[in-house]
Protein backbone atom coordinates (compact mmCIF):
# COMPACT_ATOMS: atom_id res chain seq x y z
CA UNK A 1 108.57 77.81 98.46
CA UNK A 2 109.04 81.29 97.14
CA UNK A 3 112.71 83.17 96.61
CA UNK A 4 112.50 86.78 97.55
CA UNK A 5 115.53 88.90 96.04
CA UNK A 6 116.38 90.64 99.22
CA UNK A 7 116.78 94.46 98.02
CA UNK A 8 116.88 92.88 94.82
CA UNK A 9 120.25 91.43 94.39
CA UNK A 10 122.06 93.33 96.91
CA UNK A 11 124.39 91.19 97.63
CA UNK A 12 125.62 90.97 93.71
CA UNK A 13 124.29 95.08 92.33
CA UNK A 14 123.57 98.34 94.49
CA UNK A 15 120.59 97.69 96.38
CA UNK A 16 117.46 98.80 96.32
CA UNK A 17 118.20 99.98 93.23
CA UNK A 18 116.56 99.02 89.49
CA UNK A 19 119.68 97.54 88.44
CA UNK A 20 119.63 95.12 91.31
CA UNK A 21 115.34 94.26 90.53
CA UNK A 22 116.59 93.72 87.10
CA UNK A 23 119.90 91.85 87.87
CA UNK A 24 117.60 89.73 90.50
CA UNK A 25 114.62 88.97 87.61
CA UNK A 26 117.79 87.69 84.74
CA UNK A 27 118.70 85.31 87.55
CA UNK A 28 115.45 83.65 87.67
CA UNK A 29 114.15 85.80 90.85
CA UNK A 30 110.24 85.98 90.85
CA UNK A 31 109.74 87.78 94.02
CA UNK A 32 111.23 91.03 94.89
CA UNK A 33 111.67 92.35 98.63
CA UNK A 34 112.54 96.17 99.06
CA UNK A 35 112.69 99.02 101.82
CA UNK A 36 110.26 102.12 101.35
CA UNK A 37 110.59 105.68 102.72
CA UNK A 38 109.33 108.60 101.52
CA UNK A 39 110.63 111.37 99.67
CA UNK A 40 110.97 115.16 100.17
CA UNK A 41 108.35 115.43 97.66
CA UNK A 42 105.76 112.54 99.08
CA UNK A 43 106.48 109.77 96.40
CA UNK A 44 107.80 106.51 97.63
CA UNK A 45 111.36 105.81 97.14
CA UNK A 46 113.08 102.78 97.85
CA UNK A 47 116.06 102.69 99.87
CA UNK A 48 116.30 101.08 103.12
CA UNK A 49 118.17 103.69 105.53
CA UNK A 50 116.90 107.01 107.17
CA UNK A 51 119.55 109.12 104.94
CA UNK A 52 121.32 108.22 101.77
CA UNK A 53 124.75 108.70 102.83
CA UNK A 54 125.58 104.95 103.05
CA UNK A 55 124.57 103.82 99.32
CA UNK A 56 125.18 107.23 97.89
CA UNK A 57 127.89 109.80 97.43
CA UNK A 58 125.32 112.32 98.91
CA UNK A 59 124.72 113.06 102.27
CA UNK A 60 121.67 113.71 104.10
CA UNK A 61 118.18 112.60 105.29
CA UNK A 62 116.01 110.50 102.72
CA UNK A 63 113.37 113.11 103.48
CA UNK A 64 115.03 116.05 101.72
CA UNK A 65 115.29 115.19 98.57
CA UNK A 66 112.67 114.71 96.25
CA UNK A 67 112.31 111.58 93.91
CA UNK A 68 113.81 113.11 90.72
CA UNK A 69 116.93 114.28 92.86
CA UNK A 70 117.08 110.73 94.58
CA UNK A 71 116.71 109.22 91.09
CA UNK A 72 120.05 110.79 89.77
CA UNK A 73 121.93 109.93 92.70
CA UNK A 74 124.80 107.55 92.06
CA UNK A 75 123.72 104.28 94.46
CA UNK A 76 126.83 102.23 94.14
CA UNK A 77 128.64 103.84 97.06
CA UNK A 78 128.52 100.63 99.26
CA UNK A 79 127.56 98.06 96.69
CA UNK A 80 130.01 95.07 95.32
CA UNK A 81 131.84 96.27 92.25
CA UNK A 82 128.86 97.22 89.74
CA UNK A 83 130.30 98.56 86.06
CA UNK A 84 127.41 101.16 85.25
CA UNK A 85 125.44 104.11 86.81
CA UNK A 86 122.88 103.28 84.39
CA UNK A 87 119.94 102.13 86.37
CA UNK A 88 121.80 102.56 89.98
CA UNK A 89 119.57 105.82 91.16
CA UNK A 90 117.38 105.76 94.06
CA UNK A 91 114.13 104.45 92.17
CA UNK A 92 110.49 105.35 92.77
CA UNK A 93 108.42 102.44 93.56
CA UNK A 94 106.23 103.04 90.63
CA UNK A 95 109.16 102.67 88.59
CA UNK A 96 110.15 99.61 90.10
CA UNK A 97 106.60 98.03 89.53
CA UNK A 98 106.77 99.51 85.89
CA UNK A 99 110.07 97.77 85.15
CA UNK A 100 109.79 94.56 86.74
CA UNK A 101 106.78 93.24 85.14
CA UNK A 102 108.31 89.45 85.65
CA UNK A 103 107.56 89.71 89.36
CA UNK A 104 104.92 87.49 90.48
CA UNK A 105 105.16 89.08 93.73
CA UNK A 106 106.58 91.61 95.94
CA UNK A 107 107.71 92.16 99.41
CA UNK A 108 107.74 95.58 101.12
CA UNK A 109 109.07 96.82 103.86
CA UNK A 110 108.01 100.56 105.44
CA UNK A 111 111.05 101.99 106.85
CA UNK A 112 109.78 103.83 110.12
CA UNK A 113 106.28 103.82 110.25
CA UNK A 114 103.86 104.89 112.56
CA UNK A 115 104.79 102.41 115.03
CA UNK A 116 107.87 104.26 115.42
CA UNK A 117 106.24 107.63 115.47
CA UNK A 118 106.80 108.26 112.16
CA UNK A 119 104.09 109.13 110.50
CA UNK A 120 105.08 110.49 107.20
CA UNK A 121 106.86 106.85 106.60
CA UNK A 122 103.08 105.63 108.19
CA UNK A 123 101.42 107.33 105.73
CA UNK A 124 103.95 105.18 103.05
CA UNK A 125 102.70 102.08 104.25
CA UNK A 126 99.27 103.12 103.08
CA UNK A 127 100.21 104.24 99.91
CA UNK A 128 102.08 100.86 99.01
CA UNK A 129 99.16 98.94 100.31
CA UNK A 130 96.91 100.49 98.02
CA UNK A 131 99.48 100.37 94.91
CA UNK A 132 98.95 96.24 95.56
CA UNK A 133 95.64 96.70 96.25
CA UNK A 134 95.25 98.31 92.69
CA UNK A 135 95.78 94.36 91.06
CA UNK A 136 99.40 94.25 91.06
CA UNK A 137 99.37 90.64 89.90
CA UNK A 138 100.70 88.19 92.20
CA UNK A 139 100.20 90.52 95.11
CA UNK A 140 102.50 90.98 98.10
CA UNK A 141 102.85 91.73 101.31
CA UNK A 142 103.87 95.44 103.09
CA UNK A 143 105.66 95.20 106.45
CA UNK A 144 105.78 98.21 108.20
CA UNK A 145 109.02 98.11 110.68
CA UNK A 146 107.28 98.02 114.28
CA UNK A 147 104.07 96.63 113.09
CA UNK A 148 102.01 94.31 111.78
CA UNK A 149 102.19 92.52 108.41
CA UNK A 150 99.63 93.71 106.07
CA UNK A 151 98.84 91.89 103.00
CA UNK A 152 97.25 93.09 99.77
C-alpha cells in the first residue's frame, strides 16, 4: 500500500507548501500528492485554489502573479499553527521535485484543466506529465480535475 502526504502535510504545516513536502518526508512520507495551477508567468505553482486569498495574506487570482511573487507570499494564512515563514511560499513544482529527492513518487492534481474549459491549467497538465516523463524516479500519476488519470 502506498501513503500519499495529501498537500504534503496539510493537515500538520501550510499546504502545498515546501515546508509541508519536507515536514511530510521527516515523518516517513514517501509519496507526495499536490494541486497544480499555473502562474502569471506560465511556470507551475502548486496551490490548490483558483486565487490565493485562502492560504495567503494576498488576494487575488493564482493567475496574476508570477512564480517569484507567489514564492514570497506568506502561505500560513489558513494552516494549523506553523512557527516559520521559512519555506511556507507558494513553491514552483520544480522546486518541489528539487527538494524532495526522498519521494519515491508523486501525485498531481491539475486544478482546472481543459475539461473545465480551462485551458491554460490544460496546458499544466501537459507540462507535469512531461516533468515525470523526464525519469522522475518512482514516477507518478497527474490527475487533471474533470478528466482522466494520466500516468507517467
Amino acid at each position: 500500500m502506498k501513503v500519499y502526504g495529501h498537500r504534503g502535510a496539510g493537515g500538520e504545516a501550510p499546504e502545498n507548501t515546501l515546508a509541508a513536502f519536507r515536514h511530510a518526508i521527516e515523518r516517513g512520507v514517501r509519496y507526495l500528492d499536490m494541486d497544480l495551477r499555473l502562474s502569471a508567468d506560465n511556470k507551475m505553482v502548486v496551490i490548490h485554489d483558483k486565487r490565493v486569498d485562502r492560504t495567503t495574506y494576498d488576494s487575488g487570482p493564482v493567475s496574476r502573479f508570477t512564480a517569484r511573487e507567489q514564492a514570497a507570499m506568506d502561505a500560513r494564512r489558513s494552516a494549523p499553527p506553523w512557527p516559520r515563514k521559512r519555506e511556507a511560499g507558494i513553491p514552483t513544482l520544480d522546486r518541489v521535485l528539487e527538494k524532495t529527492p526522498e519521494a519515491k513518487g508523486y501525485y498531481l492534481e491539475v486544478q482546472g484543466g481543459l475539461a473545465c474549459g480551462d485551458e491554460e491549467n490544460g496546458k499544466a497538465a501537459g507540462q507535469a506529465l512531461s516533468h515525470l516523463a523526464k525519469g522522475q524516479e518512482g514516477g507518478g500519476h497527474v490527475h487533471e480535475e474533470g478528466a482522466a488519470r494520466g500516468t507517467a
